[in-house]
Protein backbone atom coordinates (compact mmCIF):
# COMPACT_ATOMS: atom_id res chain seq x y z
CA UNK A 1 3.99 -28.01 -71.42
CA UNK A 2 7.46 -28.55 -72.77
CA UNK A 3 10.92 -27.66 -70.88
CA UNK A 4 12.15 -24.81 -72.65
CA UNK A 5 8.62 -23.02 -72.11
CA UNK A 6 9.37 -23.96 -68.02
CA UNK A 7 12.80 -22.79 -68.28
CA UNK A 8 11.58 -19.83 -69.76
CA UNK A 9 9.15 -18.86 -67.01
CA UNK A 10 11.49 -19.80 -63.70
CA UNK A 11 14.10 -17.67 -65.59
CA UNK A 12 11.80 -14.90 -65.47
CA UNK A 13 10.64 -15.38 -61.85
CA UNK A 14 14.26 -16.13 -60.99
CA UNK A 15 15.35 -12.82 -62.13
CA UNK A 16 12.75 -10.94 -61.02
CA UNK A 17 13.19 -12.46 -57.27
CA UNK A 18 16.59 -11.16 -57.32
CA UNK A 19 15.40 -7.81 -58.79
CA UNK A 20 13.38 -7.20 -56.03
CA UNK A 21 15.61 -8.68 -52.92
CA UNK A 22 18.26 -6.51 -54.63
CA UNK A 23 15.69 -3.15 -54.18
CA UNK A 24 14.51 -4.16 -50.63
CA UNK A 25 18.76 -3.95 -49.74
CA UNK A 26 19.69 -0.87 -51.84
CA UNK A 27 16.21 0.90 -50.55
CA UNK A 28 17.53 0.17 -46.93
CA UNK A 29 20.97 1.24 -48.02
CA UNK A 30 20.00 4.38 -49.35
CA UNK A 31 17.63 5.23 -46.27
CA UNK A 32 20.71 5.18 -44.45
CA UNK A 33 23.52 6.71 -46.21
CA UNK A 34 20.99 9.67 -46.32
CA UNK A 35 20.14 10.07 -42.47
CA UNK A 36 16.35 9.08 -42.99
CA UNK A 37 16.95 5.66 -41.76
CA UNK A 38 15.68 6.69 -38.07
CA UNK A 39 12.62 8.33 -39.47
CA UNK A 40 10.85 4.74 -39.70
CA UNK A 41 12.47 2.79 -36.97
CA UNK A 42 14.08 3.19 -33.16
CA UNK A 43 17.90 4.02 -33.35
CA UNK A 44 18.45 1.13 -31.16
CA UNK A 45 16.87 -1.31 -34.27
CA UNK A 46 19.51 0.17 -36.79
CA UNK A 47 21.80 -2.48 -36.49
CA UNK A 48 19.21 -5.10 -37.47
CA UNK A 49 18.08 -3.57 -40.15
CA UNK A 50 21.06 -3.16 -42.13
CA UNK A 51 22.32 -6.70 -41.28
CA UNK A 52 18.81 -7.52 -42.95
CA UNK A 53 20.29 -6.02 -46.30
CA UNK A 54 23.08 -8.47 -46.14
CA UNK A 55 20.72 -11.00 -45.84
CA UNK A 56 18.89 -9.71 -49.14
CA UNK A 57 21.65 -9.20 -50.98
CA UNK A 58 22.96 -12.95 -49.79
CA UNK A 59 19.53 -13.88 -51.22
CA UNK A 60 19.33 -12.03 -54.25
CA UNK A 61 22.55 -13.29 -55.59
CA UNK A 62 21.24 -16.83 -54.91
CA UNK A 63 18.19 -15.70 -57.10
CA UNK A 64 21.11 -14.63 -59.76
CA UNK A 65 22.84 -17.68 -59.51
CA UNK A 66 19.43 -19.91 -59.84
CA UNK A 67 18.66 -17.83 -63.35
CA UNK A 68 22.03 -18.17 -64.72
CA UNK A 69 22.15 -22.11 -63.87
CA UNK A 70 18.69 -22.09 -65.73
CA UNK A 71 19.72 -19.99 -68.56
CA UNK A 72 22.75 -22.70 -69.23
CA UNK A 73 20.14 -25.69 -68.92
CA UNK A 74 21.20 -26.83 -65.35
CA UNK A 75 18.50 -27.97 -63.22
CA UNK A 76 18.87 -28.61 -59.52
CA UNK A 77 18.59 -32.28 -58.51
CA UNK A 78 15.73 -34.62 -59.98
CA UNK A 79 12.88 -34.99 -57.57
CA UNK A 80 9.31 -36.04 -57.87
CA UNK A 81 8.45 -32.44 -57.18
CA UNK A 82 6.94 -29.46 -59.20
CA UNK A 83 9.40 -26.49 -59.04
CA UNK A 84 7.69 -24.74 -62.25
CA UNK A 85 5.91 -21.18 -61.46
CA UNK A 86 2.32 -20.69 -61.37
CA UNK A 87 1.08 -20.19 -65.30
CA UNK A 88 -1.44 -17.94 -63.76
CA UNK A 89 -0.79 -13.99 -64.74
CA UNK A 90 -3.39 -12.91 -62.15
CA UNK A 91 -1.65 -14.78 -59.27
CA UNK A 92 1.76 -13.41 -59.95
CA UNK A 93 1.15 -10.20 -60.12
CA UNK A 94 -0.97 -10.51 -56.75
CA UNK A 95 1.70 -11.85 -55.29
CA UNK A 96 4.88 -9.56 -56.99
CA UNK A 97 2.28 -6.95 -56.28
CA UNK A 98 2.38 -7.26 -52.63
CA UNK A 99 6.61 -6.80 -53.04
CA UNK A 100 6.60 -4.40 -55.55
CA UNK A 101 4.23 -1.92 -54.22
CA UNK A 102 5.91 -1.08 -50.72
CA UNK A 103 9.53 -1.01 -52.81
CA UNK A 104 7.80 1.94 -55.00
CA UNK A 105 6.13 3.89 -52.76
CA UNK A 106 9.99 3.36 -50.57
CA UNK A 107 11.87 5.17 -53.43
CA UNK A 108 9.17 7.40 -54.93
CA UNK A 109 7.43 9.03 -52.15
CA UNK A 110 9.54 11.28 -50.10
CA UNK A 111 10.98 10.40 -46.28
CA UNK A 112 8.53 13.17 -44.46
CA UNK A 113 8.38 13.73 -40.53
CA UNK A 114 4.92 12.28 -39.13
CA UNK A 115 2.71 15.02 -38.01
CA UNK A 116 -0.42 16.47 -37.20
CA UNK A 117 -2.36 14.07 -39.38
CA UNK A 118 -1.18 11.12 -38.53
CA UNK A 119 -1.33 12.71 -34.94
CA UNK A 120 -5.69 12.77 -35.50
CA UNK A 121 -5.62 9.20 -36.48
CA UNK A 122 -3.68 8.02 -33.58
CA UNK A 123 -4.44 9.82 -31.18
CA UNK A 124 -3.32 12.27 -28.79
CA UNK A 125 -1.88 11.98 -25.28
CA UNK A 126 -1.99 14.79 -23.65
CA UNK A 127 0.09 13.61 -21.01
CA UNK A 128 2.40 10.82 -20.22
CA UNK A 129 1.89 7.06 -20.52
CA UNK A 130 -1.46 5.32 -19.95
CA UNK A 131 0.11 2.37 -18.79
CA UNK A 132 1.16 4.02 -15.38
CA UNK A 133 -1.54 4.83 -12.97
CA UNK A 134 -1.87 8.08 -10.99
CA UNK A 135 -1.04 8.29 -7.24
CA UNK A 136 -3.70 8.53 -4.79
CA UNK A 137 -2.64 11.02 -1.79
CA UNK A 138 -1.61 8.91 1.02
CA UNK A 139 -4.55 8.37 3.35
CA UNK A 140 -3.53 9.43 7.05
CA UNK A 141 -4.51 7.19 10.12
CA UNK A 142 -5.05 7.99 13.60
CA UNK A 143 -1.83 6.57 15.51
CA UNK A 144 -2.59 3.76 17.88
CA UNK A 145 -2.91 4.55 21.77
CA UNK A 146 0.32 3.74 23.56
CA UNK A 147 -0.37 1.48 26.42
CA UNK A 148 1.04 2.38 29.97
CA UNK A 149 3.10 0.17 30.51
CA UNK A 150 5.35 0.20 27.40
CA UNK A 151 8.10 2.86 27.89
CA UNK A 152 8.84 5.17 25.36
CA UNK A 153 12.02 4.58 23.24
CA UNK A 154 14.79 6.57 23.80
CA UNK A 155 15.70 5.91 20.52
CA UNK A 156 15.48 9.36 18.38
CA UNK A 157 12.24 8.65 15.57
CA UNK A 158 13.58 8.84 12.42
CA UNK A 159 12.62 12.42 10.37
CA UNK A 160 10.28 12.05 7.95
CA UNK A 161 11.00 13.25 4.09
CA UNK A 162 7.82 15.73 3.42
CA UNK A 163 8.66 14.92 -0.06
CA UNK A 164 7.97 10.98 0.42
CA UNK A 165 4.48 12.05 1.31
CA UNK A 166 4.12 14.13 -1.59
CA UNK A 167 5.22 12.13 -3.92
CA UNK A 168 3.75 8.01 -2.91
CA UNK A 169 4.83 5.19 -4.90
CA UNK A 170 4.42 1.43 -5.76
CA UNK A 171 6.11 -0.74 -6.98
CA UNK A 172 6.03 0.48 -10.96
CA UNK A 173 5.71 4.59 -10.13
CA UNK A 174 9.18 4.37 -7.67
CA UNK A 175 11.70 5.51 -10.62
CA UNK A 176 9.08 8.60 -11.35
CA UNK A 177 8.67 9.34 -7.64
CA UNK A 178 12.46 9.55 -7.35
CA UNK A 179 12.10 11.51 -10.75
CA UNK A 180 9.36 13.94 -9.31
CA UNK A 181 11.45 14.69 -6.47
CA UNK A 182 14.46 16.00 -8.13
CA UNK A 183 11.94 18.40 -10.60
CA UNK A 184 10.30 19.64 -7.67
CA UNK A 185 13.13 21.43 -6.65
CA UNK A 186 14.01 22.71 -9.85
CA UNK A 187 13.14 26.70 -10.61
CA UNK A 188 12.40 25.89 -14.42
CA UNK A 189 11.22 22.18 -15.28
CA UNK A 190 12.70 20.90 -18.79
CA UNK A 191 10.96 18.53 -20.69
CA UNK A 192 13.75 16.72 -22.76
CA UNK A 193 14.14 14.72 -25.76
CA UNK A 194 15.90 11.97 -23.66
CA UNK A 195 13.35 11.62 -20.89
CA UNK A 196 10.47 13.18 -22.82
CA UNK A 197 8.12 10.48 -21.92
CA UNK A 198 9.41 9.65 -18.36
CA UNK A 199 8.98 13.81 -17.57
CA UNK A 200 5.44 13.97 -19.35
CA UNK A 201 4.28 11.24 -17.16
CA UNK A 202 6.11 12.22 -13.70
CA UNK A 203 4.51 15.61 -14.28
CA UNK A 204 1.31 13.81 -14.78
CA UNK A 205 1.43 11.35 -12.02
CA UNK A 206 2.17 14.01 -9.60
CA UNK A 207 0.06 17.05 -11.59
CA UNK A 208 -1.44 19.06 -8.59
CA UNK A 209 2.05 19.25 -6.75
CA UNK A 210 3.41 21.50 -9.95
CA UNK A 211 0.46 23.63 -10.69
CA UNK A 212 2.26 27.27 -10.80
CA UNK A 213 5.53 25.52 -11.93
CA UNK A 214 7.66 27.28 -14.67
CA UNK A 215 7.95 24.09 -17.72
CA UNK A 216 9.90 24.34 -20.89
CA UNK A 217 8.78 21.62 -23.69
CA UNK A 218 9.47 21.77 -27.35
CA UNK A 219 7.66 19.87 -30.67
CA UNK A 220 5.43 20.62 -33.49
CA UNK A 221 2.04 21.94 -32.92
CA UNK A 222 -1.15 20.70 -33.04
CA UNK A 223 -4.82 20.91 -32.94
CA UNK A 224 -7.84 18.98 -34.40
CA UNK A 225 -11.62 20.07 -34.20
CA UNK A 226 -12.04 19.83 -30.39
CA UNK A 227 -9.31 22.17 -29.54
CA UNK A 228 -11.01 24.81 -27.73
CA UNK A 229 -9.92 28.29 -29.60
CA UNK A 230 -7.08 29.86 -28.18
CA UNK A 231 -5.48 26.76 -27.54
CA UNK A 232 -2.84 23.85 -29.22
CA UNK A 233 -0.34 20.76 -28.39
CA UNK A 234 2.79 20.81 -28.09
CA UNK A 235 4.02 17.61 -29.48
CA UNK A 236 6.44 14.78 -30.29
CA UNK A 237 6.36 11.25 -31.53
CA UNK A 238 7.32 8.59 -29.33
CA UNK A 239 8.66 5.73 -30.82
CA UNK A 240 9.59 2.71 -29.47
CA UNK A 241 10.53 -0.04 -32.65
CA UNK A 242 9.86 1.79 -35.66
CA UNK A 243 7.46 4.20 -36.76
CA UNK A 244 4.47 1.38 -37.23
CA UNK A 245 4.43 1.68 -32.73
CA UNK A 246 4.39 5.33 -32.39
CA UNK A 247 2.30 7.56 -30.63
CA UNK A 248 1.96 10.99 -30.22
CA UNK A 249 2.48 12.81 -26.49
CA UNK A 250 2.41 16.25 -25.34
CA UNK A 251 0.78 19.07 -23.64
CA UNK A 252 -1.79 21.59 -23.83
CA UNK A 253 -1.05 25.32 -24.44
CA UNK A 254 -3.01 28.18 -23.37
CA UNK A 255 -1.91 31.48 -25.73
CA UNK A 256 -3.49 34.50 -26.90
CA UNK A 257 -1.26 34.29 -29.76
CA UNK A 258 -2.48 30.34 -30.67
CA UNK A 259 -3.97 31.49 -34.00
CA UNK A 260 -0.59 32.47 -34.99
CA UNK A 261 1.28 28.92 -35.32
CA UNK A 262 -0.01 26.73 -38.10
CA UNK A 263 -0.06 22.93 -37.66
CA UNK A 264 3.14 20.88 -37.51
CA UNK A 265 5.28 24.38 -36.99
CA UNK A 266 7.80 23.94 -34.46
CA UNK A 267 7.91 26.07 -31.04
CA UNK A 268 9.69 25.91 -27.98
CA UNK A 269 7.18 26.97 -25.52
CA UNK A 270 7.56 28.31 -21.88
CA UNK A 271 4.88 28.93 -19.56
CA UNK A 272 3.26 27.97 -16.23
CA UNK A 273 1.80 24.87 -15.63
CA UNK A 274 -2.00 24.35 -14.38
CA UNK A 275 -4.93 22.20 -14.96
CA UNK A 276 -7.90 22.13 -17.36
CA UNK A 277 -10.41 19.96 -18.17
CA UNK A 278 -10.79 18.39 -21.89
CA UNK A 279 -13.72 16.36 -22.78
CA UNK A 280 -14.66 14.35 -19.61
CA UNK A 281 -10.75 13.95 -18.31
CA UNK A 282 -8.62 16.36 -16.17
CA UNK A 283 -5.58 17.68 -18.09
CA UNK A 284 -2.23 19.59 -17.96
CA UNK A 285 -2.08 22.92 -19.22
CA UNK A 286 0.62 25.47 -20.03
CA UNK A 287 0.15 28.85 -19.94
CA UNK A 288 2.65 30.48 -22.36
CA UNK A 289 4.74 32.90 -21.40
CA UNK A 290 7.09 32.91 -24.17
CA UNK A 291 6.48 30.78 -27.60
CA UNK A 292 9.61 31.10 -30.26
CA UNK A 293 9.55 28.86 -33.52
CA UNK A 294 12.46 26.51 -33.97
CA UNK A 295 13.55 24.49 -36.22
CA UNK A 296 12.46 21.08 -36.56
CA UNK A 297 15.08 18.73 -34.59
CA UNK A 298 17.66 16.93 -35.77
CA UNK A 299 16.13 13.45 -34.13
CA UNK A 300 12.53 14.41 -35.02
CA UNK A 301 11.27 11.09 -32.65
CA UNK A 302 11.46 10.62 -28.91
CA UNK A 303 12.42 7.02 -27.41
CA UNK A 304 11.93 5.35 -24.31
CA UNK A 305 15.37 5.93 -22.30
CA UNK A 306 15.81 2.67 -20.78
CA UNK A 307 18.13 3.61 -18.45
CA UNK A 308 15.40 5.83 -16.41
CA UNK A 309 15.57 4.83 -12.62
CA UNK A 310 18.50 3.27 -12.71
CA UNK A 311 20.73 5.94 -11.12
């Protein structure tokens, strides 16, 4: 194969190398001139990202650079070798094919919220996070006889915090004992987009102290085919990188209106906490008091708030 038919070829692939790193930064570009940007990763990975598009568009204009060198007849330094492209069609557009594809289906499909069918493939929690174990009730043990010849201190005994015994800890459950604590006390129990993971599971690791509790939690709805009628989820996505790591939590409603809200509409739901059971497990339930759709939120995901415990 003669030199002009290789120059020909790494043109090609030159230019359509740049082509493509060009796409992969103006895709990411768009995403976040537009406010979709957070739909597919974690706020906190935004900076990343877009210092990734510098980094293709660096590239790209290397790729540029390469073709037009090529195009004038310059060829980078004599070696022993083979820079020249694969003459095989089938193997470059396998391999193109593997950047092309996710670039198109980037720009054509539209950015959508993720939802109750991506919910059935992942998975429902219907509660907080697995990775935290529920709190066995302190087990109480007869005190020791006091011999009769130790005196009795004079010191006053230190009072005991009723709540401490409510509400046991280790090591990993102390922020959501502290957390449980402070809800306790509270008339009406808010599950927020900040701490909508850290509440879900406090509520959960400490369930049968806020049976009769008055909770507030907000998120799209959702039910699959072992929903028991009369019955849905209240939902969110929690992310934690970017939307490949999500996973859907929330909690069971109990309405005689249920039939009423179609999948993925969005309600804030009051009602009084109690407990079910689903399948073989022992859940949360809510029994509405008040249901009113709402708008989907502005940040559609929930993230892990780092900061929980710390104060």
């Amino acid at each position: 194969m003669n030199r002009a038919t290789v120059d020909r070829r790494l043109l090609a692939h030159q230019l359509l190398r740049a082509a493509i790193l060009a796409g992969f930064a103006f895709l990411i570009v768009q995403l976040d001139r537009s406010g979709n940007l957070t739909l597919y990763i974690a706020p906190r990975m935004s900076i990343y990202v877009k210092l990734s598009a510098l980094g293709l568009y660096a590239t790209a204009v290397y790729q540029l650079y390469a073709a037009l060198q090529t195009w004038i007849g310059r060829r980078a330094a004599d070696c022993d070798c083979d820079h020249a492209p694969s003459p095989s069609l089938f193997k470059n557009v396998l391999i193109y094919g593997l950047f092309l594809l996710p670039l198109l289906l980037g720009f054509l499909l539209p950015d959508t919220l993720m939802g109750s069918t991506l919910a059935a493939k992942k998975g429902m929690s219907l509660g907080g996070s697995e990775s935290i174990s529920r709190q066995a009730p302190p087990r109480q043990t007869p005190a020791a006889p006091t011999p009769a010849a130790e005196q009795p201190s004079t010191e006053p005994a230190a009072p005991l915090d009723p709540l401490d015994a409510m509400f046991p800890a280790d090591i990993y459950t102390e922020s959501y004992a502290r957390h449980a604590k402070k809800l306790y006390g509270q008339e009406l129990i808010e599950v927020p987009e900040k701490q909508f993971i850290e509440t879900l599971t406090t509520l959960d690791l400490y369930r049968q102290h806020y049976v009769g509790k008055t909770i507030r939690i907000s998120g799209f709805v959702y039910r699959d085919g072992a929903t028991p009628e009369g019955q849905f989820v209240v939902s969110r996505f929690a992310m934690n990188c970017c939307s490949a790591d999500s996973m859907p939590y929330g909690l069971m409603i109990l309405s005689d209106e249920a039939a009423k809200y179609a999948n993925d509409s969005w309600l804030e739901v009051t009602g009084t906490l109690g407990l079910s059971q689903h399948g073989d497990q022992e859940i949360m339930i809510l029994q509405a008091i008040d249901a009113v759709p709402i708008e989907p939120s502005d940040t559609p995901y929930v993230y892990p708030d780092y900061d929980f415990g710390l104060d």
